[in-house]
N, C-alpha and C. Protein backbone atom coordinates (compact mmCIF):
# COMPACT_ATOMS: atom_id res chain seq x y z
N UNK A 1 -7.07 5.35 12.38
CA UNK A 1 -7.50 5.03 13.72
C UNK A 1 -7.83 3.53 13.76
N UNK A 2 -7.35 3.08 14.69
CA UNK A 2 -7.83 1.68 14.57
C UNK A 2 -8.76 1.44 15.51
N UNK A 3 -9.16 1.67 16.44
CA UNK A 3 -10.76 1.92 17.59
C UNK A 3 -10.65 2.77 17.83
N UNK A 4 -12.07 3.62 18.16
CA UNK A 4 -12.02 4.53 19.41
C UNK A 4 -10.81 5.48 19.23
N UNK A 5 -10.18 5.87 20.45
CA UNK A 5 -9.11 6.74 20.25
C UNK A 5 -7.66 6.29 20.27
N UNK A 6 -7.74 4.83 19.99
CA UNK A 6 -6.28 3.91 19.47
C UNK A 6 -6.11 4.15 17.90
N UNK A 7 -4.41 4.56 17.76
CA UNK A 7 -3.85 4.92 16.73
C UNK A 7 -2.61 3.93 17.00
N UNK A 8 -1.93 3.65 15.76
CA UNK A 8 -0.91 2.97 15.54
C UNK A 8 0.13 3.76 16.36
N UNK A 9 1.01 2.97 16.62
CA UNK A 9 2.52 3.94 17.42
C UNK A 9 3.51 4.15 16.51
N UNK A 10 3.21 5.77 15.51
CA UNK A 10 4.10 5.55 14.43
C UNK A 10 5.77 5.56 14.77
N UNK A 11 6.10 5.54 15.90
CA UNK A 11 7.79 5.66 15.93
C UNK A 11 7.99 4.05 16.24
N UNK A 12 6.79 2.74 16.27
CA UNK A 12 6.89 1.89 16.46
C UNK A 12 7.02 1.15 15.29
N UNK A 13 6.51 1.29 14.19
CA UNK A 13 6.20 1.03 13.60
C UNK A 13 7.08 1.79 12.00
N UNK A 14 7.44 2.71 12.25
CA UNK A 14 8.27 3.30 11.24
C UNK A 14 9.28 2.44 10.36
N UNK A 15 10.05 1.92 10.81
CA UNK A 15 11.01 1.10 10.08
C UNK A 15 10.15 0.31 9.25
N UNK A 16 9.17 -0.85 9.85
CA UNK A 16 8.12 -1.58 8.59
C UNK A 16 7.29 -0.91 7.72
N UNK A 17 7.44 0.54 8.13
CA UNK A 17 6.64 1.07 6.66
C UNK A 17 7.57 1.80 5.70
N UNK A 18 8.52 2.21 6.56
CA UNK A 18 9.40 2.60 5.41
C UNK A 18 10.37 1.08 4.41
N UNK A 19 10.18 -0.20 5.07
CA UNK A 19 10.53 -1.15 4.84
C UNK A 19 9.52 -1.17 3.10
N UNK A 20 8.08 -1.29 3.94
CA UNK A 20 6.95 -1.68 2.53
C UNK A 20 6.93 -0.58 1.89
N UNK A 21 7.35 0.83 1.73
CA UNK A 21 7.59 1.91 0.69
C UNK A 21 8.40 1.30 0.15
N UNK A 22 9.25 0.97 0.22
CA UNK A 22 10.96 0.86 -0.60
C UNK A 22 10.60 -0.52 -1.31
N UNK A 23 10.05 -1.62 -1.24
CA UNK A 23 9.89 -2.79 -0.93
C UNK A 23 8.64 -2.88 -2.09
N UNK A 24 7.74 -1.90 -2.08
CA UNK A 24 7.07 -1.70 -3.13
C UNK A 24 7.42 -0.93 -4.29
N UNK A 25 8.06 0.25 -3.83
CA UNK A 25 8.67 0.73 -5.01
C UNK A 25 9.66 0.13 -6.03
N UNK A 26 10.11 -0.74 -5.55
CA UNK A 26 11.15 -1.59 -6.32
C UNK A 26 10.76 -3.01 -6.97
N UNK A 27 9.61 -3.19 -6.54
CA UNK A 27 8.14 -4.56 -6.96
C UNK A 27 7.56 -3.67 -8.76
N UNK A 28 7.38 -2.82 -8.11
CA UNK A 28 6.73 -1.77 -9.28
C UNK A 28 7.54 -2.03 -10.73
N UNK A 29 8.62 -1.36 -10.25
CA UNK A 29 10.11 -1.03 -11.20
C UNK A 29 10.32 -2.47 -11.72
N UNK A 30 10.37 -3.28 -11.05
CA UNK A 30 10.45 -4.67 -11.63
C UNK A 30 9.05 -5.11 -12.43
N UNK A 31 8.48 -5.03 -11.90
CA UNK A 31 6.83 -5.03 -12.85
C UNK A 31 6.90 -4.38 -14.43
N UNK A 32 7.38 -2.82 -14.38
CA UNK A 32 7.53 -2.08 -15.33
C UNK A 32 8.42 -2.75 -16.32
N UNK A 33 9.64 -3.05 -15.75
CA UNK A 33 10.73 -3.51 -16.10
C UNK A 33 10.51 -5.12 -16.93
N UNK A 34 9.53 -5.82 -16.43
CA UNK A 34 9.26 -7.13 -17.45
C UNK A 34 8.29 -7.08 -18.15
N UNK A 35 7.32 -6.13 -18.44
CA UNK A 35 6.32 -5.12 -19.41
C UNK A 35 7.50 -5.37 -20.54
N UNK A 36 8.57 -4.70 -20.57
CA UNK A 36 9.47 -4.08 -21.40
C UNK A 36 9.58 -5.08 -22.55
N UNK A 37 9.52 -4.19 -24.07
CA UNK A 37 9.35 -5.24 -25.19
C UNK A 37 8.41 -6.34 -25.68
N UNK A 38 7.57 -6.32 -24.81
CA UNK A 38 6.52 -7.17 -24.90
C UNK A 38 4.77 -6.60 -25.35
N UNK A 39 3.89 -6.70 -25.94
CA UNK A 39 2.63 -6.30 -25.96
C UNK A 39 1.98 -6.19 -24.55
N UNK A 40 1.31 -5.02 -25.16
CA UNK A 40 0.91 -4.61 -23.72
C UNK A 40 0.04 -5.61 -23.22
N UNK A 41 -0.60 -6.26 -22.20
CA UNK A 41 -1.12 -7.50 -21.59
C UNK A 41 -3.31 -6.25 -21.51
N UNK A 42 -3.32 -7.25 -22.00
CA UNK A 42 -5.25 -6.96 -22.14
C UNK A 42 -5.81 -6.88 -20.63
N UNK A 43 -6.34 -5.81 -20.57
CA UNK A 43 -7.24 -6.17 -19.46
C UNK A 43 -7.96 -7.19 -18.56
N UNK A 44 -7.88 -7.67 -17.44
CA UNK A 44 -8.85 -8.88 -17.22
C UNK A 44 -9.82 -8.42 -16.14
N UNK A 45 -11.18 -8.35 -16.31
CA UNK A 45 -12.26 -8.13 -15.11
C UNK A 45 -11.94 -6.88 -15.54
N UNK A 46 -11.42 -6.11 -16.32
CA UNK A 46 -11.78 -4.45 -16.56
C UNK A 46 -10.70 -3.92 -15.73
N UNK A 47 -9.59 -4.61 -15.27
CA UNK A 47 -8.72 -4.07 -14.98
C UNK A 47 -7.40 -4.46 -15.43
N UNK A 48 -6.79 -2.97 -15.63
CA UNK A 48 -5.20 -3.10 -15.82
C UNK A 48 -4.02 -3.64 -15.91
N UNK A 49 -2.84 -3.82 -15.89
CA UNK A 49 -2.21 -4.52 -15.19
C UNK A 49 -1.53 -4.02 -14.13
N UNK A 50 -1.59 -2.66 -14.40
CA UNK A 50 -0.99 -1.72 -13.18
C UNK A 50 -1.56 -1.67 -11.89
N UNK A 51 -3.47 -2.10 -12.24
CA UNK A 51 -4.10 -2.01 -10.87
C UNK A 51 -3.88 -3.13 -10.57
N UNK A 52 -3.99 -4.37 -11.48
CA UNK A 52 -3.50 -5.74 -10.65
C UNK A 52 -2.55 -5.64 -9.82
N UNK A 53 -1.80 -4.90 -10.33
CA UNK A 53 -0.96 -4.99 -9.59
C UNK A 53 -0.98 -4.40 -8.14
N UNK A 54 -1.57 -3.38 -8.40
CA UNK A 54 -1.41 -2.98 -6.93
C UNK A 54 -2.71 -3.73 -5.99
N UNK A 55 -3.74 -3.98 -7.03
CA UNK A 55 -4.43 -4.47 -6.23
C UNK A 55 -3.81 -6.41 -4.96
N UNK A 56 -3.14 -6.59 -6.21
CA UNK A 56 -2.28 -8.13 -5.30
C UNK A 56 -2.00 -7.47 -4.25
N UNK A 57 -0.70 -6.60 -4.06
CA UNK A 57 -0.53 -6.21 -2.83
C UNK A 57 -1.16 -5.41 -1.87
N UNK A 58 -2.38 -5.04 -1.89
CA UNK A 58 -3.23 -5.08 -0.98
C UNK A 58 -3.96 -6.13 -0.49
N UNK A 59 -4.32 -7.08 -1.41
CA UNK A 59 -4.68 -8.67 -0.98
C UNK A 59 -4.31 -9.44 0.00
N UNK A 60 -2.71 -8.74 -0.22
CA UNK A 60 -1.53 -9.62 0.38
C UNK A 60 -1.52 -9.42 2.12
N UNK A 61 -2.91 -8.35 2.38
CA UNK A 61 -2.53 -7.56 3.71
C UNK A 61 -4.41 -7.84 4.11
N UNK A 62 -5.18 -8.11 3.26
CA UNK A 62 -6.24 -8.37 3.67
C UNK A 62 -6.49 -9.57 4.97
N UNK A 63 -7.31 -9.08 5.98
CA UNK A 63 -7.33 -9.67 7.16
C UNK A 63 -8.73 -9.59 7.96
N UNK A 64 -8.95 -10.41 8.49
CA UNK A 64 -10.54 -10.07 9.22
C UNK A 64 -10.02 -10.33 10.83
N UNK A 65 -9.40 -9.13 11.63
CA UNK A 65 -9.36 -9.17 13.27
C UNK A 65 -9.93 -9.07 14.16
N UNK A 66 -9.58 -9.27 14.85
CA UNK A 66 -10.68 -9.09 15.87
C UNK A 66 -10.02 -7.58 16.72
N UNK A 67 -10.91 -6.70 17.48
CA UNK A 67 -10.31 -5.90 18.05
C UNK A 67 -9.68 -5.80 18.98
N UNK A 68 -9.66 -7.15 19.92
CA UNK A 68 -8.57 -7.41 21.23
C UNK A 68 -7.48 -7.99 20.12
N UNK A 69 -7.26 -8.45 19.14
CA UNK A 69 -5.69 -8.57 18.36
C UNK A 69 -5.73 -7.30 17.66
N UNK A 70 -6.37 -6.92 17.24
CA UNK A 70 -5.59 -5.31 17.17
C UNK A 70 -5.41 -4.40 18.09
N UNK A 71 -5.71 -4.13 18.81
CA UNK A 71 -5.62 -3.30 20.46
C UNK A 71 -3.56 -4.21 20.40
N UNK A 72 -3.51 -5.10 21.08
CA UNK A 72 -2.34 -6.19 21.14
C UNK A 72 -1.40 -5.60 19.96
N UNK A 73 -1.90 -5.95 19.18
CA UNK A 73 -0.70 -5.23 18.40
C UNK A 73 -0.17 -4.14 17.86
N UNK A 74 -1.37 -3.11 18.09
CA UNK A 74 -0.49 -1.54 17.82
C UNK A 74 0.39 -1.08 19.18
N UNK A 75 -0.13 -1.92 19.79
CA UNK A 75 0.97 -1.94 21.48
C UNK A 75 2.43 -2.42 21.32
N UNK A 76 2.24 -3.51 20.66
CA UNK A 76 3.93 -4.48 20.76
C UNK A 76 4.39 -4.50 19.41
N UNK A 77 3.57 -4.81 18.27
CA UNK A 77 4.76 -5.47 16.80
C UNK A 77 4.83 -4.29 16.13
N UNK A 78 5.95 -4.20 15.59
CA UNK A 78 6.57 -3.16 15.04
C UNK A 78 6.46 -2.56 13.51
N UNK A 79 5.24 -3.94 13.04
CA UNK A 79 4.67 -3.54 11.76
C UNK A 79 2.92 -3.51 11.71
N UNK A 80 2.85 -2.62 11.10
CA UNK A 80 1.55 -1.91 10.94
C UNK A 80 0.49 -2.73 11.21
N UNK A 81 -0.77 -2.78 11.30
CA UNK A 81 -1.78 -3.71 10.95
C UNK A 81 -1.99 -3.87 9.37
N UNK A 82 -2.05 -5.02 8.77
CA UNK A 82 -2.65 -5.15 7.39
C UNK A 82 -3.29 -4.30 6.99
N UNK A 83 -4.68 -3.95 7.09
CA UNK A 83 -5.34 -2.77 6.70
C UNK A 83 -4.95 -1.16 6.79
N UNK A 84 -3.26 -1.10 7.38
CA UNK A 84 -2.42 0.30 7.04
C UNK A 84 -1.62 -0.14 5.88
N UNK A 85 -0.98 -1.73 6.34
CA UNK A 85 -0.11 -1.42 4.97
C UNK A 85 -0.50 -1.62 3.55
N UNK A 86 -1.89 -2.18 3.92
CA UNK A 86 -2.27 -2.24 2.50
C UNK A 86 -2.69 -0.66 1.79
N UNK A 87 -2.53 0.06 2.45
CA UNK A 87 -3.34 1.42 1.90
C UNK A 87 -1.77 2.41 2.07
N UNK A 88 -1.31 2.02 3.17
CA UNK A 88 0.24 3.06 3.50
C UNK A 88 0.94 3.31 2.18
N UNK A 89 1.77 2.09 1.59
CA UNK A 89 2.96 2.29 0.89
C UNK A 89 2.14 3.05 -0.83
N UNK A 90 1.31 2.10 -1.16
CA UNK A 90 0.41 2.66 -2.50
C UNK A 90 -0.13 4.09 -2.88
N UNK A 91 -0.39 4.87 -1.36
CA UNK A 91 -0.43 5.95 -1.31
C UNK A 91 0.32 6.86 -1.37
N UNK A 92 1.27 6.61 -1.30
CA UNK A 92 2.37 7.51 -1.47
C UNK A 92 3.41 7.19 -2.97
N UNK A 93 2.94 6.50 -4.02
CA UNK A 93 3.45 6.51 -5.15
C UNK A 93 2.44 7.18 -6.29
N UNK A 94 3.11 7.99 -7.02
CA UNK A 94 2.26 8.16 -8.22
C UNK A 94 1.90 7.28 -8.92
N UNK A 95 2.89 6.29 -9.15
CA UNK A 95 2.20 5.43 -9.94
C UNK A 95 0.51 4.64 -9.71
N UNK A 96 0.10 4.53 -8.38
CA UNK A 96 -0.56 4.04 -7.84
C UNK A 96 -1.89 5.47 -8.38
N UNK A 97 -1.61 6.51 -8.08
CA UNK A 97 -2.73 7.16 -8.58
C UNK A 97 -2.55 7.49 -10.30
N UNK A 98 -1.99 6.96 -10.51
CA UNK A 98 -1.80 7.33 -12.39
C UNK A 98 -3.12 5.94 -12.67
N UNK A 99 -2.31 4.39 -12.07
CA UNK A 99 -2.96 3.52 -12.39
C UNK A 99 -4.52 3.73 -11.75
N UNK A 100 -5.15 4.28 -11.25
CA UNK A 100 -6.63 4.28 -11.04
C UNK A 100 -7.60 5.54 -11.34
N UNK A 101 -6.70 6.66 -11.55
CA UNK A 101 -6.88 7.85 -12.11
C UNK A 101 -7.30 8.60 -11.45
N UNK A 102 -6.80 8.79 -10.17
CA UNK A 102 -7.03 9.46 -8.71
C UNK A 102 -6.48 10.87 -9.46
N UNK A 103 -7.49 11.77 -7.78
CA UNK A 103 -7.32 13.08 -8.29
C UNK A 103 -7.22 13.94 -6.64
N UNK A 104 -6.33 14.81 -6.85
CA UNK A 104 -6.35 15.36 -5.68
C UNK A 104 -7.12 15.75 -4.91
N UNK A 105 -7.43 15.06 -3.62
CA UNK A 105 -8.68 15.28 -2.56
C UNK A 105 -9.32 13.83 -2.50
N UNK A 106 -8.91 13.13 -3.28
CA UNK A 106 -9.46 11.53 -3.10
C UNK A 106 -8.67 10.96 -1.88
N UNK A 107 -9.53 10.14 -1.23
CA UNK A 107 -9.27 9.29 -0.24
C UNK A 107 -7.56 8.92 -0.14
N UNK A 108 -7.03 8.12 -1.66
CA UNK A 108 -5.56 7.51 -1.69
C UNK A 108 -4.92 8.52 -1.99
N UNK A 109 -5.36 9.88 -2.38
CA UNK A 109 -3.82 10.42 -2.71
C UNK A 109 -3.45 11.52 -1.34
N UNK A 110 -2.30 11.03 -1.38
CA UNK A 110 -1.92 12.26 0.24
C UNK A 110 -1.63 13.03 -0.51
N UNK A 111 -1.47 14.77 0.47
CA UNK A 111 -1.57 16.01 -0.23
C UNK A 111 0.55 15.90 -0.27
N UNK A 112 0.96 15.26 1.12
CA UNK A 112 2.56 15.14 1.16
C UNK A 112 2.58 13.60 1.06
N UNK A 113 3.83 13.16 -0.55
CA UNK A 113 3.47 12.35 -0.21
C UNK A 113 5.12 11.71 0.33
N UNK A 114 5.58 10.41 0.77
CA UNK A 114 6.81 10.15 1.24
C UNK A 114 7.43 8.81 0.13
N UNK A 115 8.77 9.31 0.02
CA UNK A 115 9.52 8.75 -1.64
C UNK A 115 11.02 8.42 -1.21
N UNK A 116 10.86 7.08 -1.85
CA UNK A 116 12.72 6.78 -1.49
C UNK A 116 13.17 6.04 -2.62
N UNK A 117 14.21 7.30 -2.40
CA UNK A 117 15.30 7.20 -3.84
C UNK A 117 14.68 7.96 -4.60
């Protein structure tokens, strides 16, 4: 919900999230993919490299709005507000709950979740 009884317009908005699913899933795979052969990389601040990782791309979406620009834009732009896509695409990969050690009924893991390829 983004105020009150304003929700995103998901048929508006569909293509940019299925854009940042695919878009992340293939960030990941490449992540995994230069791991490969190398020592595993040490923790920094007590975290992972898997949560770094996901944690960057939620960073990448961090925003402080105001609610007349969000009202404005679940109306017209066709990609999510920051604070969906930072939580949208992550939620729907396992990897994302392997790396923090989520458990079914927690906040990030959906019960369905949505996968491409």
């Amino acid at each position: 919900m983004v105020e009150g009884d304003l929700h995103e317009n998901g048929k508006l908005v569909l293509g940019e999230s299925i854009a940042d699913l695919g878009g992340l899933t293939i960030a990941y795979k490449a992540f995994e993919k230069s791991l490969e052969g190398k020592p595993r990389p040490q923790k920094i601040d007590g975290l992972t490299p898997e949560q770094r990782f996901f944690l960057s791309w939620a960073t990448t979406w961090a925003a402080n709005d105001r609610p007349e620009f969000e009202r404005l834009q679940v109306k017209t732009n066709p990609h999510p507000l920051g604070k969906f896509r930072a939580i949208g695409a992550p939620s729907n990969l396992e990897e994302f709950v392997k790396a923090f050690g989520c458990k079914a009924g927690d906040p990030m893991v959906r019960e369905q979740r949505c996968q491409i390829w």
